[in-house]
C-alpha atoms as a PDB file:
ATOM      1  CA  UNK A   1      -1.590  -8.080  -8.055  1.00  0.00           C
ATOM      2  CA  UNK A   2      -4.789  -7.643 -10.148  1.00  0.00           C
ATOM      3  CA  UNK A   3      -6.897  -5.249  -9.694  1.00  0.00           C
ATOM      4  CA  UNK A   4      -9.410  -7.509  -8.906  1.00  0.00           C
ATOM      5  CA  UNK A   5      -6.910  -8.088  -6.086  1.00  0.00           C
ATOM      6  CA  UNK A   6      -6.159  -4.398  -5.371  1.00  0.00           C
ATOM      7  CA  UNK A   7     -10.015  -3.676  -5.361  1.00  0.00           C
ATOM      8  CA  UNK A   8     -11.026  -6.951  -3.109  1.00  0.00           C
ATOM      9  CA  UNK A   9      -7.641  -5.178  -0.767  1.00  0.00           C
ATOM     10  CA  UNK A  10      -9.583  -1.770  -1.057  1.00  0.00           C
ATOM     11  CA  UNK A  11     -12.955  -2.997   0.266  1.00  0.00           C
ATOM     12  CA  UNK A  12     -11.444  -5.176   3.137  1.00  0.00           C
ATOM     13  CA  UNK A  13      -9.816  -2.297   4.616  1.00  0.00           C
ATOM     14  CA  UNK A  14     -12.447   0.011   4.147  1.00  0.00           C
ATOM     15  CA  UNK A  15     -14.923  -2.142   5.899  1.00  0.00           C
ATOM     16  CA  UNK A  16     -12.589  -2.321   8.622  1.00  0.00           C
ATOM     17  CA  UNK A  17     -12.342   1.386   9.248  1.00  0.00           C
ATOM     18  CA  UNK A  18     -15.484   2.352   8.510  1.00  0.00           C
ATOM     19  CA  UNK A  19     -14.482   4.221   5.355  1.00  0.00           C
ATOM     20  CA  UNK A  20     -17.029   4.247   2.104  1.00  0.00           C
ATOM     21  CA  UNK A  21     -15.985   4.080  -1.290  1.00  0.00           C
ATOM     22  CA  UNK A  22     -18.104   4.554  -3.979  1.00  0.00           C
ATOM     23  CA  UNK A  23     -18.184   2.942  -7.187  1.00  0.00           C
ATOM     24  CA  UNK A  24     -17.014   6.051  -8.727  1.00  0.00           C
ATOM     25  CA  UNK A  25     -13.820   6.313  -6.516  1.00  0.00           C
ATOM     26  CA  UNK A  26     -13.060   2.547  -7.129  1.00  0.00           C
ATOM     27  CA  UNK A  27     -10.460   3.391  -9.987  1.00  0.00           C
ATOM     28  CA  UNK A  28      -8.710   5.997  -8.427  1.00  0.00           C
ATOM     29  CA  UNK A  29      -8.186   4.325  -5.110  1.00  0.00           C
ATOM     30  CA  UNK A  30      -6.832   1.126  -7.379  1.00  0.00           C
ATOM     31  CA  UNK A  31      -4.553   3.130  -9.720  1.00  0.00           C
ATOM     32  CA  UNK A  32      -3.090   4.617  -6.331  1.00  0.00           C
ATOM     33  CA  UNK A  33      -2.766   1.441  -5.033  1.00  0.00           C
ATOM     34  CA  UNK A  34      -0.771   0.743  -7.806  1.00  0.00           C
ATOM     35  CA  UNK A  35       1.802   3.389  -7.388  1.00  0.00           C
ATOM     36  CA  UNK A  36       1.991   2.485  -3.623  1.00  0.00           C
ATOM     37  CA  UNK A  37       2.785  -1.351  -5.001  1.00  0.00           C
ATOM     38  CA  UNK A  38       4.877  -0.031  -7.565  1.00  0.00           C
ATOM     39  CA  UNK A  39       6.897   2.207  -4.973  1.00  0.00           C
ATOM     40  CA  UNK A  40       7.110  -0.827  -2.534  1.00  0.00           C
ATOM     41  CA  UNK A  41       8.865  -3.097  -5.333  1.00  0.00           C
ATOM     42  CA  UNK A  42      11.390  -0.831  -6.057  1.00  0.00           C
ATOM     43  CA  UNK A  43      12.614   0.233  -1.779  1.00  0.00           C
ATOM     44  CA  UNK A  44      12.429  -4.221  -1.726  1.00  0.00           C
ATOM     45  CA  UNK A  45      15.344  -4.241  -4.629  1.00  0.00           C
ATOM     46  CA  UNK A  46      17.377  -2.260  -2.293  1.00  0.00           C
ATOM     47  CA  UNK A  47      20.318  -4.255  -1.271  1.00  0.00           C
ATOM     48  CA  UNK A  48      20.895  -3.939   2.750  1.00  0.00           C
ATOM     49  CA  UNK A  49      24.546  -5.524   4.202  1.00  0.00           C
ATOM     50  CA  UNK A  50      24.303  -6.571   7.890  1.00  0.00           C
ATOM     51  CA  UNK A  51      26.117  -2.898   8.528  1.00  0.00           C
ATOM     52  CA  UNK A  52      22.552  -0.787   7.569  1.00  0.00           C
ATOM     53  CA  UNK A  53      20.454  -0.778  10.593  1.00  0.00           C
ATOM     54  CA  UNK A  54      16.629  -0.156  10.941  1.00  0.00           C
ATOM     55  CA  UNK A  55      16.245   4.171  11.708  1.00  0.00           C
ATOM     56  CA  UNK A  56      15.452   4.960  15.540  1.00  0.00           C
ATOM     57  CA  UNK A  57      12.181   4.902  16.802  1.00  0.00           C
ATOM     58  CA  UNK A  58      10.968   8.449  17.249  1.00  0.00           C
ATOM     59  CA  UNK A  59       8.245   8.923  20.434  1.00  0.00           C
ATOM     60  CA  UNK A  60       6.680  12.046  21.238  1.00  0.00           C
END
């Protein structure tokens, strides 16, 4: 992604919950979008077998 991507990403969800981000908080919210991208590429190169199953769901 680009970070014209990342930032276009930012704004949409922002909008949607009603959260501001000022100009001055635009390159920290990208380079931590990066890490979360970054973090997300390596748990996807994680081979699973058909024997690994998906972690119970937890309700309070």
């Amino acid at each position: 992604m680009t970070d014209e991507d990342l930032e276009a990403h930012a704004r949409a969800t922002a909008a949607l919950l009603g959260l501001p981000i000022a100009p001055h908080q635009m390159p920290g919210v990208i380079a931590g979008l990066k890490v979360a991208v970054a973090a997300a590429a390596l748990i996807e190169r994680v081979p699973l077998t058909e024997a690994e199953e998906a972690a119970p769901v937890f309700r309070a």
